[in-house]
Protein backbone atom coordinates (compact mmCIF):
# COMPACT_ATOMS: atom_id res chain seq x y z
CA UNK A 1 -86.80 3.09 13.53
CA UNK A 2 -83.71 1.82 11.66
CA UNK A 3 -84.96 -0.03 8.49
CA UNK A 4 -81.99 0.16 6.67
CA UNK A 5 -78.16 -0.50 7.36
CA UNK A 6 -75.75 -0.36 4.80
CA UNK A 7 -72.17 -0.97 6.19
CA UNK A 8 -70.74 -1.99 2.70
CA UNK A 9 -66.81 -1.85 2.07
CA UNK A 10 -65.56 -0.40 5.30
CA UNK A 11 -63.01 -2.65 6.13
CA UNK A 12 -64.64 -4.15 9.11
CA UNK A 13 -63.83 -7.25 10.78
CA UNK A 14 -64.00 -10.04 12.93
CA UNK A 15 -67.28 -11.71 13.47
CA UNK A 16 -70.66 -10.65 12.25
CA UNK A 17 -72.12 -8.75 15.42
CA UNK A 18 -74.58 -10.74 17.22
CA UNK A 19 -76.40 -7.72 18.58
CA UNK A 20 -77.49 -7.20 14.92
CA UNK A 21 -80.26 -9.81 15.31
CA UNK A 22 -81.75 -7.15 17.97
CA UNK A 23 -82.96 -4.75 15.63
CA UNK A 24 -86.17 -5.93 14.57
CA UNK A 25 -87.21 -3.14 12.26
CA UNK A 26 -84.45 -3.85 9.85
CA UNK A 27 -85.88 -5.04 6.17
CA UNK A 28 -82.29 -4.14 4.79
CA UNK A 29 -78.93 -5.46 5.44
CA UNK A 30 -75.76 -5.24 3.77
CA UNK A 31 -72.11 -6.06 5.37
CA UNK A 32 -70.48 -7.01 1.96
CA UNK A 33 -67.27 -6.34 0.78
CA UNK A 34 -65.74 -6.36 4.65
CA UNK A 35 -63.30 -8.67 6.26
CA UNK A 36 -66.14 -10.50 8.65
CA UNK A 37 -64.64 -13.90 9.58
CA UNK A 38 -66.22 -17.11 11.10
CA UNK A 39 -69.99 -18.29 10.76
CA UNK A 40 -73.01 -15.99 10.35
CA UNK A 41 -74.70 -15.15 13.76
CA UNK A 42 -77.96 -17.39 14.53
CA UNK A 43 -79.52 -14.22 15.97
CA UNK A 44 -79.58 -12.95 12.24
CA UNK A 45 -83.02 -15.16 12.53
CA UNK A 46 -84.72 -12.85 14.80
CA UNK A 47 -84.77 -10.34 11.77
CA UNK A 48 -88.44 -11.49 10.87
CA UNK A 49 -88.87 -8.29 8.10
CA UNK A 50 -85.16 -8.51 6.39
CA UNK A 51 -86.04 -9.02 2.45
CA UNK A 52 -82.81 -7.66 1.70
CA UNK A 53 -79.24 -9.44 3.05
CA UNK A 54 -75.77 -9.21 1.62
CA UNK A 55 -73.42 -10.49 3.22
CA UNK A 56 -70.94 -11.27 -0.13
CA UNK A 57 -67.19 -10.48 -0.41
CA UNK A 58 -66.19 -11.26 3.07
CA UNK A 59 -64.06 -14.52 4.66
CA UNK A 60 -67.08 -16.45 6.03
CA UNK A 61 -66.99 -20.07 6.62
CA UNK A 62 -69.44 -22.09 7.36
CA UNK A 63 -72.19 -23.98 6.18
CA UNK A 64 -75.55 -21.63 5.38
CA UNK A 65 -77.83 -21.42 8.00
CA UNK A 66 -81.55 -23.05 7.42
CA UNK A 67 -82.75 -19.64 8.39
CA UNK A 68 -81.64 -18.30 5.21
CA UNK A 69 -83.35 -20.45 3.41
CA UNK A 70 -86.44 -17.66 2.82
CA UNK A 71 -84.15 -15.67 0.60
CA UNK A 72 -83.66 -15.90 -2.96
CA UNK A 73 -80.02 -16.47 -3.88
CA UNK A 74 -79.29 -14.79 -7.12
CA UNK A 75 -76.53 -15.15 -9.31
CA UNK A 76 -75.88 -12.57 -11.81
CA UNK A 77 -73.47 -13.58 -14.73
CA UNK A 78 -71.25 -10.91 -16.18
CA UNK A 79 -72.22 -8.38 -19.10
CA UNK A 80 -69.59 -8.84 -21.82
């Protein structure tokens, strides 16, 4: 089972796949640093086990969705 996908700085664009809510094992997701466009996917809820989601550095728009509301946004300041 797929637990972790990691398609980080690819260049990849358009929309956030839909089809990603179908894989149910995932606990891992990152699709930052792409060129994804447009709102994130509602299927993303279906990912019951995901602790892990980046989906930063990309032209999203769009309010959050509520379903995202389980994860703990983080913002890390800069070392100087």
């Amino acid at each position: 089972m797929l637990s972790a996908l990691d398609l980080s700085y690819n260049n990849l664009s358009g929309n956030i796949p839909s089809s990603l809510g179908s894989c149910g094992s995932l606990t891992s997701l990152s699709l930052k640093g792409n060129l994804f466009q447009g709102m994130i996917p509602p299927s993303l809820s279906s990912l019951k086990g995901l602790v892990e989601l980046d989906i930063s550095h990309n032209n999203l728009s769009g309010q959050i969705p509520r379903f995202l509301e389980r994860f703990l946004f983080r913002i890390f300041e800069p070392i100087i």
